[in-house]
C-alpha atoms as a PDB file:
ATOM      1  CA  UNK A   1     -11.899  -0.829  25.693  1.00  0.00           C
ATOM      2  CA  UNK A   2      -8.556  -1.578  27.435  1.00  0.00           C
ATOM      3  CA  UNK A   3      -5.212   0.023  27.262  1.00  0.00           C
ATOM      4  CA  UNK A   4      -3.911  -2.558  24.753  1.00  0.00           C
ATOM      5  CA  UNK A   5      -6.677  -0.584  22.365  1.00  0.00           C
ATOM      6  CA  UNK A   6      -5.968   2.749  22.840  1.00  0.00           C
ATOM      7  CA  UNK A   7      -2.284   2.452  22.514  1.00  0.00           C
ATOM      8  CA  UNK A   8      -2.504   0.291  19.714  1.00  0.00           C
ATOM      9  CA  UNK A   9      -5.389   2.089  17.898  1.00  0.00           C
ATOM     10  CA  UNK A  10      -3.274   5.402  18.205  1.00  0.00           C
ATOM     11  CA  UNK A  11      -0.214   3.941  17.271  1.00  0.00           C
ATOM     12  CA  UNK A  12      -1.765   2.331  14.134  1.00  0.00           C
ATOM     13  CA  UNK A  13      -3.554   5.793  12.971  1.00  0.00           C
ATOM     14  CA  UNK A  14      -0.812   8.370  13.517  1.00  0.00           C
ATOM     15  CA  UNK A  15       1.739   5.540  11.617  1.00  0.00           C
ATOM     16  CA  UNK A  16      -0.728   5.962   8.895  1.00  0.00           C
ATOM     17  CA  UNK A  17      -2.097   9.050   8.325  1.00  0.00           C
ATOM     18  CA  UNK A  18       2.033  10.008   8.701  1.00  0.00           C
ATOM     19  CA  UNK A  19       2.822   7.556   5.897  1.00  0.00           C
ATOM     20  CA  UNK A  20       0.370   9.714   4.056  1.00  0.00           C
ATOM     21  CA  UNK A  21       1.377  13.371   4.770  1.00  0.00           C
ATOM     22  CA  UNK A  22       5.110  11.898   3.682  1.00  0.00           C
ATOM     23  CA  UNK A  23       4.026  10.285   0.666  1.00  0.00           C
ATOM     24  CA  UNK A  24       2.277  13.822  -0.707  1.00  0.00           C
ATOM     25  CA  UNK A  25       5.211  15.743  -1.973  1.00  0.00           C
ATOM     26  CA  UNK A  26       6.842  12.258  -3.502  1.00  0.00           C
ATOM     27  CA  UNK A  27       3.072  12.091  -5.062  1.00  0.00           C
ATOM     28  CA  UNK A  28       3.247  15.644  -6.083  1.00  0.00           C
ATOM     29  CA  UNK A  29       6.880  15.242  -7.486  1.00  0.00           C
ATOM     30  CA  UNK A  30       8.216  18.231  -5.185  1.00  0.00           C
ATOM     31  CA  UNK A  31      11.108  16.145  -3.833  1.00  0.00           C
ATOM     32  CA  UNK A  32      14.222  16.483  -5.973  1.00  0.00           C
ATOM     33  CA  UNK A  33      16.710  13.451  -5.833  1.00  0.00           C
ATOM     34  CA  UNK A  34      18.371  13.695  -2.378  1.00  0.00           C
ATOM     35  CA  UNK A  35      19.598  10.874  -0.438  1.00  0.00           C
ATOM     36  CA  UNK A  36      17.153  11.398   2.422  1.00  0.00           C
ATOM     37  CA  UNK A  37      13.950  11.186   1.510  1.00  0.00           C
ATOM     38  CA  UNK A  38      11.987   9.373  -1.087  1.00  0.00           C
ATOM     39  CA  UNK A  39      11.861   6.015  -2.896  1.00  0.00           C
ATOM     40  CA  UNK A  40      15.875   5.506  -3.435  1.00  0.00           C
ATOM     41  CA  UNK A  41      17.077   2.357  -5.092  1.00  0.00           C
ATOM     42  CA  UNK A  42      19.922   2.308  -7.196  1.00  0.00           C
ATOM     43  CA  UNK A  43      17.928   2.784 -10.386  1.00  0.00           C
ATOM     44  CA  UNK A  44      16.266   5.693  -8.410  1.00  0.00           C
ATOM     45  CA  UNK A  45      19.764   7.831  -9.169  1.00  0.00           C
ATOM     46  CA  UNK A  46      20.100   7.085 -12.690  1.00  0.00           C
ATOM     47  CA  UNK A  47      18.277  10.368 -13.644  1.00  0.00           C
ATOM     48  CA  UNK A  48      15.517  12.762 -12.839  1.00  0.00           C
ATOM     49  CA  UNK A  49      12.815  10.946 -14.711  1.00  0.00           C
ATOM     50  CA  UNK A  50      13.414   7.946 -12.621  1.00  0.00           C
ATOM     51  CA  UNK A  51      13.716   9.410  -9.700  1.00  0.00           C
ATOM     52  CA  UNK A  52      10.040  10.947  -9.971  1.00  0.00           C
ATOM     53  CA  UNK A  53       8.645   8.009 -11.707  1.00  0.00           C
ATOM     54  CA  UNK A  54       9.465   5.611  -9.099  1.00  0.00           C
ATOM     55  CA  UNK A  55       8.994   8.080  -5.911  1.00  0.00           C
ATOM     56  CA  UNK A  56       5.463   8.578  -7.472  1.00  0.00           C
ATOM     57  CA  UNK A  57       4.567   4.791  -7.945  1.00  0.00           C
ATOM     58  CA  UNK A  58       6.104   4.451  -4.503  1.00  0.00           C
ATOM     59  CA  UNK A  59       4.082   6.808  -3.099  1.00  0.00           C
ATOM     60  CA  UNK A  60       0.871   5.573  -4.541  1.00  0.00           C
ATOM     61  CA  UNK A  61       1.503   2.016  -3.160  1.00  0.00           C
ATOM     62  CA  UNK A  62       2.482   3.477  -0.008  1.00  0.00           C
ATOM     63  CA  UNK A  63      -0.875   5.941   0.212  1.00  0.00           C
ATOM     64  CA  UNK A  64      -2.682   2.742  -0.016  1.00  0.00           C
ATOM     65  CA  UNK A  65      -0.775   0.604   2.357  1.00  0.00           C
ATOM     66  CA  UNK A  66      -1.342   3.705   4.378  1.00  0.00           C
ATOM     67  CA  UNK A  67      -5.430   3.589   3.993  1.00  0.00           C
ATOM     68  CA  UNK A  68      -5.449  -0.049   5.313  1.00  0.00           C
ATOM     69  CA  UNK A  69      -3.396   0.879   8.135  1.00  0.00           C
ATOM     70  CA  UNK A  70      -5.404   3.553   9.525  1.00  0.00           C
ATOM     71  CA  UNK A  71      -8.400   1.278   9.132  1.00  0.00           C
ATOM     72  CA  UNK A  72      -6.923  -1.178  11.509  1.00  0.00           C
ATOM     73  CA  UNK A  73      -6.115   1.595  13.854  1.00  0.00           C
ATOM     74  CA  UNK A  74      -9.965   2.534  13.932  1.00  0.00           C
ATOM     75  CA  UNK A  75     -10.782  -1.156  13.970  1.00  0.00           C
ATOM     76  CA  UNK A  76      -8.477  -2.248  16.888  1.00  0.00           C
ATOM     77  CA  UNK A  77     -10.719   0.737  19.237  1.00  0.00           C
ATOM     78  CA  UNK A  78     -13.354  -2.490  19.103  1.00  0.00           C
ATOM     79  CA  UNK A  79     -11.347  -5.195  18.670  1.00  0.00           C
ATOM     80  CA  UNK A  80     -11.430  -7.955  22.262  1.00  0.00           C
ATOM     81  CA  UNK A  81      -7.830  -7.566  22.361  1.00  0.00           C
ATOM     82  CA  UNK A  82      -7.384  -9.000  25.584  1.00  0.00           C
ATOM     83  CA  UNK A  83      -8.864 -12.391  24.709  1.00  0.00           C
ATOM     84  CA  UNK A  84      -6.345 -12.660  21.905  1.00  0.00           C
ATOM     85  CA  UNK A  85      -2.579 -12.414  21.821  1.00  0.00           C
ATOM     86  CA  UNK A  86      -2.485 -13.151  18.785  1.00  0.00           C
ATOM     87  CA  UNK A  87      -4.304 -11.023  16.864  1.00  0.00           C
ATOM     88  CA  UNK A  88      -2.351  -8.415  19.521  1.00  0.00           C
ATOM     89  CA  UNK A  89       0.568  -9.187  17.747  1.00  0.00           C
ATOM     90  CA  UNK A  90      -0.702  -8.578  14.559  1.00  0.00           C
ATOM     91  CA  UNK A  91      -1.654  -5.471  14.970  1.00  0.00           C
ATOM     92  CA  UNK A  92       1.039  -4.447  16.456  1.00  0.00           C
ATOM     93  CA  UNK A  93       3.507  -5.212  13.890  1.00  0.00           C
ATOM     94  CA  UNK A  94       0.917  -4.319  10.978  1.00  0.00           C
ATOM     95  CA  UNK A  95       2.892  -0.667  10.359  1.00  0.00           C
ATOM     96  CA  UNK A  96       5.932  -2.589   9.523  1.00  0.00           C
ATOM     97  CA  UNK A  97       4.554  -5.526   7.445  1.00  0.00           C
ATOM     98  CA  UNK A  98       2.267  -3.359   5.566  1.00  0.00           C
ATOM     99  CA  UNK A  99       5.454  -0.597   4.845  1.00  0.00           C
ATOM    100  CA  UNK A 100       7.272  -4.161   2.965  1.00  0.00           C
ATOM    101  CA  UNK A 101       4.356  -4.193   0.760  1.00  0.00           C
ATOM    102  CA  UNK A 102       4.755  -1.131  -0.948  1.00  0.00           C
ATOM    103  CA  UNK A 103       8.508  -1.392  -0.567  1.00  0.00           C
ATOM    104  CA  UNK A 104       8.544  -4.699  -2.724  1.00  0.00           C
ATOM    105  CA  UNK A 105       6.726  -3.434  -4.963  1.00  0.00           C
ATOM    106  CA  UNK A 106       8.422   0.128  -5.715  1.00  0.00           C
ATOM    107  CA  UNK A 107      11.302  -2.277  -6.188  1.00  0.00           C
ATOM    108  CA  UNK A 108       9.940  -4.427  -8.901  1.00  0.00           C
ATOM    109  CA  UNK A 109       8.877  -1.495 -10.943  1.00  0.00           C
ATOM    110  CA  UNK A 110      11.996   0.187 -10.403  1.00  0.00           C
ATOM    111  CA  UNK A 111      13.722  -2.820 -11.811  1.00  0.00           C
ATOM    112  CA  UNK A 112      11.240  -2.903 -14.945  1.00  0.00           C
ATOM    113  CA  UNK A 113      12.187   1.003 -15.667  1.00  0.00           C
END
C-alpha cells in the first residue's frame, strides 16, 4: 500500500461517512427551512411540506450515494493504484460525481412535487 492509498482511501471514507452524519437530521426532518443547509431548490421554499419532503428524499439518495462512497474508500486500501492513473483519477473525483447523483435526482422529484 502506497501513499496514493492511504490518502485516497481516507479521503473517500471521511467524505462519506460525513455525507451521512449531514444527511441524518434532513432524514429525521429536524432541519427547518433555512437557507443553509438542506436540499434547497426553488420549489424547496414553497412551504414546509416541501421543504421536508424533498430534504428527506434528498437525504435518502444522498445516504446511499454515501454507502458506495465509503465502499470505494475501503476498496482503494487494496487497489494497485500506482499501476493505474486512471483508475487514480477516478477515485479521486468519485466524492464529487457521486454527490451529482443524488443532486439530479432530488431535483427531478422536486420538480414532480
Amino acid at each position: 500500500m502506497n501513499a496514493a492509498n492511504l490518502i485516497l482511501g481516507f479521503v473517500n471514507l471521511f467524505a462519506g461517512l460525513l455525507i451521512i452524519a449531514l444527511s441524518i437530521p434532513l432524514l429525521k426532518g429536524k432541519i427547518k427551512m433555512n437557507s443553509l443547509y438542506g436540499v434547497r431548490f426553488a420549489k424547496s421554499f414553497a412551504s414546509e411540506s416541501h421543504w421536508h419532503k424533498i430534504n428527506r428524499y434528498g437525504a435518502k439518495q444522498m445516504i446511499l450515494c454515501a454507502v458506495f462512497i465509503v465502499l470505494v474508500g475501503i476498496a482503494t486500501f487494496f487497489l494497485p493504484l500506482q499501476e493505474n492513473s486512471p483508475l487514480t483519477l477516478v477515485i479521486a473525483f468519485a466524492p464529487v460525481i457521486l454527490v451529482l447523483i443524488p443532486s439530479v435526482q432530488s431535483y427531478r422529484y422536486a420538480k414532480r412535487l
